[in-house]
Protein backbone atom coordinates (compact mmCIF):
# COMPACT_ATOMS: atom_id res chain seq x y z
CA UNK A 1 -2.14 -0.67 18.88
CA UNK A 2 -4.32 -4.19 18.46
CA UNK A 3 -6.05 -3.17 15.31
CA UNK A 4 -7.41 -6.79 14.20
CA UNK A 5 -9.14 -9.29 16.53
CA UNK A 6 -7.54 -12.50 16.10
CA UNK A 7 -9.03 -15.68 15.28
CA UNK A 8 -9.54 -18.12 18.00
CA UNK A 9 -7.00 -21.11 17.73
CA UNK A 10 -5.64 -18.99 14.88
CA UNK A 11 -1.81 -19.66 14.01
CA UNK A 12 -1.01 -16.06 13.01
CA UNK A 13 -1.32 -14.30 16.34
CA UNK A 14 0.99 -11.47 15.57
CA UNK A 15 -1.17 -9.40 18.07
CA UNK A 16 -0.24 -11.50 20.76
CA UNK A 17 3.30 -11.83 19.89
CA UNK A 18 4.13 -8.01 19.36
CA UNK A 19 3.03 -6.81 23.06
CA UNK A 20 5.37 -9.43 24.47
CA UNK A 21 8.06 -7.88 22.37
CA UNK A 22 7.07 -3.97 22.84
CA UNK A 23 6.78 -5.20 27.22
CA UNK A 24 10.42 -6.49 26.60
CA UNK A 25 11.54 -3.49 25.23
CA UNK A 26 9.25 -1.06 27.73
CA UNK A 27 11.17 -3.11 30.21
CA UNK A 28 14.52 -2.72 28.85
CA UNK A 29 13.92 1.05 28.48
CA UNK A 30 11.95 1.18 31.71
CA UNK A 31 9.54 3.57 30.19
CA UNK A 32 5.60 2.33 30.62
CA UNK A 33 3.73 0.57 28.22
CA UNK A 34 -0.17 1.45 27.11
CA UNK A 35 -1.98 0.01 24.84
CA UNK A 36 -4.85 0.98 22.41
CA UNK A 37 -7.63 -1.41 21.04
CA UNK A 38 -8.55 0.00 17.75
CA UNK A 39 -10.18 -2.84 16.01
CA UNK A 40 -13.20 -1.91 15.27
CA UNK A 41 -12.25 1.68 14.00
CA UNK A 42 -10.04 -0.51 12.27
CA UNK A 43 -12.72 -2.87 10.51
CA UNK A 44 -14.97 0.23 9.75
CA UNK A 45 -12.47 2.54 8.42
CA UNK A 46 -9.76 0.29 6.37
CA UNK A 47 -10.97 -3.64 6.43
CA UNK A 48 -14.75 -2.78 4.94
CA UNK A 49 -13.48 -0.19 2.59
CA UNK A 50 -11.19 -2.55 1.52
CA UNK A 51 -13.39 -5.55 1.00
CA UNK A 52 -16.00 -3.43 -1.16
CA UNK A 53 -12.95 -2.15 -3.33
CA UNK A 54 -12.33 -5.60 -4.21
CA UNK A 55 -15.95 -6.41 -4.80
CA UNK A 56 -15.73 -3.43 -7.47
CA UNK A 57 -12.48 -5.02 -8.91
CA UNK A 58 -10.32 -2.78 -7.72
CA UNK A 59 -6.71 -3.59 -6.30
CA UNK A 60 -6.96 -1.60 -3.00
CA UNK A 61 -4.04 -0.66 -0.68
CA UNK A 62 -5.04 -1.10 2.84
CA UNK A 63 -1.65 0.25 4.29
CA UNK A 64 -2.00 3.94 2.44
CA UNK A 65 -5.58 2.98 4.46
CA UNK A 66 -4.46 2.32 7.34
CA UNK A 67 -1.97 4.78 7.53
CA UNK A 68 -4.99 7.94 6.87
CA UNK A 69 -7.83 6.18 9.44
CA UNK A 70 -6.16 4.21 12.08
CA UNK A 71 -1.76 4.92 12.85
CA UNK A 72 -2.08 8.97 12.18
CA UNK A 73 -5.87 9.62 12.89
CA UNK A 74 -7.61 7.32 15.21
CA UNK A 75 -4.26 6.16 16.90
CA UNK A 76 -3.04 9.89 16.85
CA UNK A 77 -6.51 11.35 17.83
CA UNK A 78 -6.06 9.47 21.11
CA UNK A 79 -2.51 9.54 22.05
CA UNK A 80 -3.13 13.33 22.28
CA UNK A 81 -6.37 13.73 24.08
CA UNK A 82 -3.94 11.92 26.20
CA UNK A 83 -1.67 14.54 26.42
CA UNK A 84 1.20 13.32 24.63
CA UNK A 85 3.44 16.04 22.40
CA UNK A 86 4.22 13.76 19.78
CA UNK A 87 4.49 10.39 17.97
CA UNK A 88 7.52 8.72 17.05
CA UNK A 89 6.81 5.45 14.42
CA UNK A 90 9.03 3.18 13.09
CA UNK A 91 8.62 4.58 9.02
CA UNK A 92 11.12 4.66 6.98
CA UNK A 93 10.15 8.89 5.76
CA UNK A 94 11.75 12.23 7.52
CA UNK A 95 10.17 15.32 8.18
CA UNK A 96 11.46 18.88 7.54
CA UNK A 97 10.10 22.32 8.14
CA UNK A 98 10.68 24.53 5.13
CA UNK A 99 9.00 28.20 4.42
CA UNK A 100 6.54 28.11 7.51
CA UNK A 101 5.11 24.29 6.34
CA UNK A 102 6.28 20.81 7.13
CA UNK A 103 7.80 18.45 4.20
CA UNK A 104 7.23 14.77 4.21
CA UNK A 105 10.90 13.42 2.69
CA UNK A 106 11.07 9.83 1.43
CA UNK A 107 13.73 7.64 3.68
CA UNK A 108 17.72 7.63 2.85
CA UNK A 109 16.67 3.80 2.93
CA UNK A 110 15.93 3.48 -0.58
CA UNK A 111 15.13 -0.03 0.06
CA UNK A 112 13.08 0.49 2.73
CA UNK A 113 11.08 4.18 1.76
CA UNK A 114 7.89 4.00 3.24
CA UNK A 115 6.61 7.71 1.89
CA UNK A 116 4.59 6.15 -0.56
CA UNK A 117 2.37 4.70 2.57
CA UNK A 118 2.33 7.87 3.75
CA UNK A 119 1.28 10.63 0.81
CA UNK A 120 -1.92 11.41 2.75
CA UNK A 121 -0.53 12.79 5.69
CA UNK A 122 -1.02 16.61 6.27
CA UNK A 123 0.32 19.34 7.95
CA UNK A 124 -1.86 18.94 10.91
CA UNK A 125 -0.26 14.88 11.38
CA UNK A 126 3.52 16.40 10.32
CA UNK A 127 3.48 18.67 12.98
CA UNK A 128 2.83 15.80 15.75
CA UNK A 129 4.32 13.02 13.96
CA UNK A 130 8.81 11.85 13.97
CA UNK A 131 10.14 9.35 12.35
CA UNK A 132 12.98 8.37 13.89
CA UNK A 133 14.60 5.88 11.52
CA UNK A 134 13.84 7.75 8.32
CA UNK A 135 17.50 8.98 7.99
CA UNK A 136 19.17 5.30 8.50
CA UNK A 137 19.40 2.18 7.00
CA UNK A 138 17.65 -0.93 8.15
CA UNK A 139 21.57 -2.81 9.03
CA UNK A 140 22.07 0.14 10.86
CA UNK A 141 19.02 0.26 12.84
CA UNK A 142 19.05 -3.34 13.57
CA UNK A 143 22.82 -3.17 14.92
CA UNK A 144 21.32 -0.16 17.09
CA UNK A 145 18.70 -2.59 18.50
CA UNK A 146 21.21 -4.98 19.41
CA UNK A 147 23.60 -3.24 21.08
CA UNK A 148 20.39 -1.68 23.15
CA UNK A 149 19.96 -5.07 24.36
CA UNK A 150 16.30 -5.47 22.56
CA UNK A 151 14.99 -8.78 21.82
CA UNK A 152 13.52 -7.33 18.71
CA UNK A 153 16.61 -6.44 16.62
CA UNK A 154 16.49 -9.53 14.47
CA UNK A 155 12.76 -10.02 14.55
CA UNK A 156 11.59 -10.76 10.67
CA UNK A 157 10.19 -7.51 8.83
CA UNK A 158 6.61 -7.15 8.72
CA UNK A 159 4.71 -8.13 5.44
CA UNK A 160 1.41 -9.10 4.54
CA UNK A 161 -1.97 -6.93 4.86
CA UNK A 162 -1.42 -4.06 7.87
CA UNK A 163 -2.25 -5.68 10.55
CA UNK A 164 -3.63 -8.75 10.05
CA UNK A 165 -0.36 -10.58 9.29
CA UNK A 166 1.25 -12.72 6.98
CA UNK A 167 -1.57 -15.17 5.35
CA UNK A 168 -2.35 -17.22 2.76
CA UNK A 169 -3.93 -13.69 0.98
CA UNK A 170 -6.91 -15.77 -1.03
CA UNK A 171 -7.64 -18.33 1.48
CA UNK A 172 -8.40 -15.38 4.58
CA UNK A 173 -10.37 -13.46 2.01
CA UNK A 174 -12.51 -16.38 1.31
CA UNK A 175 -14.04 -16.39 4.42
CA UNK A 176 -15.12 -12.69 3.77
CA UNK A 177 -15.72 -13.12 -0.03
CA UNK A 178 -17.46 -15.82 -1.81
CA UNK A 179 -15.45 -17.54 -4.59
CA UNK A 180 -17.20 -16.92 -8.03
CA UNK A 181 -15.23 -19.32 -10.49
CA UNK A 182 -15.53 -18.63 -13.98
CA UNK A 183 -13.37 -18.66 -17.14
CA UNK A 184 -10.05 -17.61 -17.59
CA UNK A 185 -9.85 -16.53 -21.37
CA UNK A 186 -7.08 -15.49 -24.06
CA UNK A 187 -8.10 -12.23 -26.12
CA UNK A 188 -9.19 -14.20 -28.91
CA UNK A 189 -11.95 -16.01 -26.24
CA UNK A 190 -10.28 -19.09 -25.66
CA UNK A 191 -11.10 -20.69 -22.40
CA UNK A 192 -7.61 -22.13 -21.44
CA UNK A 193 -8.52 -22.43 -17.55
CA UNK A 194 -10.67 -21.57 -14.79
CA UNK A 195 -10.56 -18.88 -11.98
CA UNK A 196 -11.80 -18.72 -8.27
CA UNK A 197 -13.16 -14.95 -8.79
CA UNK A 198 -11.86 -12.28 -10.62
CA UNK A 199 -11.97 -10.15 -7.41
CA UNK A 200 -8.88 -12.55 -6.32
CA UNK A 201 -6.29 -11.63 -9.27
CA UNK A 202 -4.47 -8.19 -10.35
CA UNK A 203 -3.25 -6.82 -13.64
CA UNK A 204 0.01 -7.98 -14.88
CA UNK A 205 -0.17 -11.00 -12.44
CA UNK A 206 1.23 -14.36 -13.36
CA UNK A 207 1.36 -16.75 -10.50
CA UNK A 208 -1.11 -18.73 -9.11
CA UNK A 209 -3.27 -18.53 -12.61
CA UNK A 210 -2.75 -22.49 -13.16
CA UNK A 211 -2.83 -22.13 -16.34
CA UNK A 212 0.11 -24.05 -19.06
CA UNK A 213 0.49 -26.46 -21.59
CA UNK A 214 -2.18 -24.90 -24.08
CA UNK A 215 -1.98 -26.61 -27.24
CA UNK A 216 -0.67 -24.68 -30.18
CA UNK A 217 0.23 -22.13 -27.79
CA UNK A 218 4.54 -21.43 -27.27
CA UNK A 219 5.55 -22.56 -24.17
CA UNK A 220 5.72 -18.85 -22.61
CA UNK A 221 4.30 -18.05 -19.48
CA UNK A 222 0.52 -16.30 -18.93
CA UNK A 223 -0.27 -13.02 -17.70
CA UNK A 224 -3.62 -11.38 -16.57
CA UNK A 225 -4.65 -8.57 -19.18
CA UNK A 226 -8.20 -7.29 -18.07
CA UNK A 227 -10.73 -8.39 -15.84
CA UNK A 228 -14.32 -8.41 -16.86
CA UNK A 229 -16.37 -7.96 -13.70
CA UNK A 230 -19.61 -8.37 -14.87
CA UNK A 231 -19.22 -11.56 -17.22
CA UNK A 232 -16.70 -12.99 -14.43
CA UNK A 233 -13.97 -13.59 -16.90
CA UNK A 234 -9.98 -13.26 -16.12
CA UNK A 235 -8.58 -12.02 -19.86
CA UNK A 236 -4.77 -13.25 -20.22
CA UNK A 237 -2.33 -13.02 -22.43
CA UNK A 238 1.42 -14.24 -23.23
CA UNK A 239 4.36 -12.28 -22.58
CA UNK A 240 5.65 -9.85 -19.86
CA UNK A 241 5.71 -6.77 -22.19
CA UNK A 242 2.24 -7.18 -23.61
CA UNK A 243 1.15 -4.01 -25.37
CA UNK A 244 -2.37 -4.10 -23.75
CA UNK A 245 -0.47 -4.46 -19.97
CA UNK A 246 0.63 -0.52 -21.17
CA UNK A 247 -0.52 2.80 -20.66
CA UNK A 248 0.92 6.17 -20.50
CA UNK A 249 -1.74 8.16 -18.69
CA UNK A 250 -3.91 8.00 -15.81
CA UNK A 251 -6.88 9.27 -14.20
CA UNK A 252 -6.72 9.50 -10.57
CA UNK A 253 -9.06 10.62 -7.22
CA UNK A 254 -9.33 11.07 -3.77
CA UNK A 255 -6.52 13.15 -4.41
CA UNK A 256 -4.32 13.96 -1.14
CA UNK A 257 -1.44 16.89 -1.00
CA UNK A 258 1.19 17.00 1.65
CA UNK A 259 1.07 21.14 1.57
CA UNK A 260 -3.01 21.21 1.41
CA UNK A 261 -3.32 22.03 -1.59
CA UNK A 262 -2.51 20.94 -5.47
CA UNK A 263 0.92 22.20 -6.79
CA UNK A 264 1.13 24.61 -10.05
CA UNK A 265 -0.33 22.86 -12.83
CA UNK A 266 1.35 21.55 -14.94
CA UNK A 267 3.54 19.72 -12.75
CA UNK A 268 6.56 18.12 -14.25
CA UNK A 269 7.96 15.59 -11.37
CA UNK A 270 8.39 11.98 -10.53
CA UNK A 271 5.85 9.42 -9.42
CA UNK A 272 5.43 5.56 -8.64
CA UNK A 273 1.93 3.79 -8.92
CA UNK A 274 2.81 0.64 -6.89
CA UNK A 275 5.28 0.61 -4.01
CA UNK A 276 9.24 -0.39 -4.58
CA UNK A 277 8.59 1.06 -8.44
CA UNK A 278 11.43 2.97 -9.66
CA UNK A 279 10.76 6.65 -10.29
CA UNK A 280 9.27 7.83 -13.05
CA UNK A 281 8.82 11.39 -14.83
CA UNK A 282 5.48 12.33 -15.91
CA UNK A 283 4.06 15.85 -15.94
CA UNK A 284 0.66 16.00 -14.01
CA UNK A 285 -1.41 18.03 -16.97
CA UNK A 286 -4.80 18.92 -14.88
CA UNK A 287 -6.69 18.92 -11.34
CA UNK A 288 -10.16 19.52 -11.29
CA UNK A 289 -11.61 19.06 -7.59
CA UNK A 290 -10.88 15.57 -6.40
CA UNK A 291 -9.70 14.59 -9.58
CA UNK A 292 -6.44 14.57 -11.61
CA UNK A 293 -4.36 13.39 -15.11
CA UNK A 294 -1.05 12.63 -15.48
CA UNK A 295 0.71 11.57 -18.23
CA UNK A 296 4.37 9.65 -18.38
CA UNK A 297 7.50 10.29 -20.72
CA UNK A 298 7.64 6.59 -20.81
CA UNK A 299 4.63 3.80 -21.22
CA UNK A 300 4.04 2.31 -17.79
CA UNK A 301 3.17 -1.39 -17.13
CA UNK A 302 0.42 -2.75 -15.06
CA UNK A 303 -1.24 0.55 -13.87
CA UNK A 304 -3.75 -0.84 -11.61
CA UNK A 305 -7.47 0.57 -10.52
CA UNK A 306 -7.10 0.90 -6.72
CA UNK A 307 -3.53 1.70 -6.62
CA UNK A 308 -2.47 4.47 -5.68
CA UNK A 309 0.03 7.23 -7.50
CA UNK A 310 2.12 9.42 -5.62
CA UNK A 311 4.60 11.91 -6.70
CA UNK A 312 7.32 13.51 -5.82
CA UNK A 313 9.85 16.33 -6.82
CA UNK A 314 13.11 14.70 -5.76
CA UNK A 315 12.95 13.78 -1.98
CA UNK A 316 9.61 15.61 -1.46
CA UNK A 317 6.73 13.68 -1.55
CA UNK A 318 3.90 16.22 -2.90
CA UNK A 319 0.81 13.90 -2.51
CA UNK A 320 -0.96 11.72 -4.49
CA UNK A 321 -4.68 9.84 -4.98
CA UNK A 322 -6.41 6.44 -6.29
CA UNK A 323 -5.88 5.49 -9.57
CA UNK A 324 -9.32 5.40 -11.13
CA UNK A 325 -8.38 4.20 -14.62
CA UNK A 326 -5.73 4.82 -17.29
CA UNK A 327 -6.23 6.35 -20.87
């Protein structure tokens, strides 16, 4: 797949590079290789959404994005119209068919679990869909690679926004969003710096806020608190543990369930709002259409608009939606 058009004279031509490294490996395998231009399905369906989330102040994921329009519906729509039986990826998730209906398993890799990418899968994308490396460990499958003779088994892991690469995150958006600088203030209004857009920063973050040294304030460092959209003001604060940076309920939509359909309410399980989190039992109290509330044993920190929550009940991921807000 070439999902994002690169720039011309750009230096982070990751396009480029990965079809010399999936021909090496075609070769190697001697298997053919096809590719599929997807870019503008790609802009439509995960880029724009993603831009106007940010406009709105939201923290949007645009791999969970990517994952629902492009790799396992646009990608997958055409693979099979081509007549293929199924689609292998390189996720780190399993698949298992239990009672009559698939199961979408997070990877023995703890390290590496990609299931929370992958919550809005159905049964329809299960049933076409493997994931061959979801029951190894990343050592392993890199020893694999090399003694397969692929050029690929040290390349670096993948990071950055899905597809478009590792950059220098606020310097590419700029050329899609305008800066708006404005104040940075503490909580009792104190301006103590400036921003480049409120759009640009997330809850609980601390680097890059440039602000330090604020006199009669301890030396301890700065973290964002709230964002106020309409005044344009980033609201910080001192310490990691901040009481406002906590919350032990949530509101979330655009709700997604592995099974088709919502499990018996209430729901005592596990769940992670950001990816890598460790789990966390919370019992999810009510569904009404696209909407749901959850509530944790134990206060959560940084519970961000635009994330997503996903939950689980052990291994089994059950689904999961947008954070809309906490309470």
């Amino acid at each position: 797949m070439q999902n994002w058009e690169e720039d011309a004279g750009g230096s982070c031509c990751t396009a480029a590079t990965d079809i010399l490294d999936a021909h090496a490996v075609c070769k190697k395998l001697d298997v053919p290789l096809h590719t599929i231009n997807l870019s503008k399905a790609y802009w439509n369906e995960v880029f724009e959404p993603f831009l106007a989330a940010l406009r709105a102040g939201l923290t949007p994921n645009p791999d969970i994005l990517c994952n629902r329009e492009i790799k396992f519906k646009a990608f997958l729509n055409q693979v099979l119209d081509q007549g293929a039986d199924l689609v292998a990826t390189g996720h780190y998730a399993r698949v298992r068919m239990h009672d009559g209906a698939y199961q979408l398993l997070s990877g023995l890799d703890n390290a590496k679990d990609q299931s929370y990418f992958l919550y809005t899968l159905g049964q329809r994308q299960l049933a076409r869909v493997v994931f061959p490396v979801g029951g190894l460990n990343k050592q392993l499958v890199r020893r694999l690679a090399a003694e397969a003779g692929f050029v690929t088994h040290d390349k670096k892991d993948s990071t950055g926004i899905c597809f478009i690469g590792e950059r220098p995150f606020k310097e590419f958006l700029t050329r899609y969003l305008p800066l708006q600088r404005g104040e940075i203030q503490t909580l009792d209004g104190k301006v103590i710096g400036e921003h480049d857009g409120v759009i640009f920063y997330t809850l609980g973050q601390r680097k890059g806020l440039g602000v330090g040294g604020v006199r009669e304030a301890a030396e301890t460092p700065w973290y964002v608190i709230a964002k106020d959209l309409e005044k344009n003001i980033l609201m910080v604060a001192q310490g990691h543990d901040h009481p406002l940076l906590f919350s032990r309920s949530l509101v979330a939509k655009e709700l997604s369930w592995v099974s088709g359909e919502a499990p018996p309410i209430p729901c005592r399980c596990l769940a992670k709002t950001r990816y890598r989190q460790a789990d966390q039992t919370c019992t999810v109290v009510r569904v009404e259409g696209d909407r749901l509330w959850a509530s944790f044993d134990a206060s959560q920190r940084a519970v961000t608009p635009g994330q997503s929550v996903v939950f689980y009940q052990g291994e089994i991921c059950l689904g999961g939606g947008v954070i809309e807000k906490t309470i």
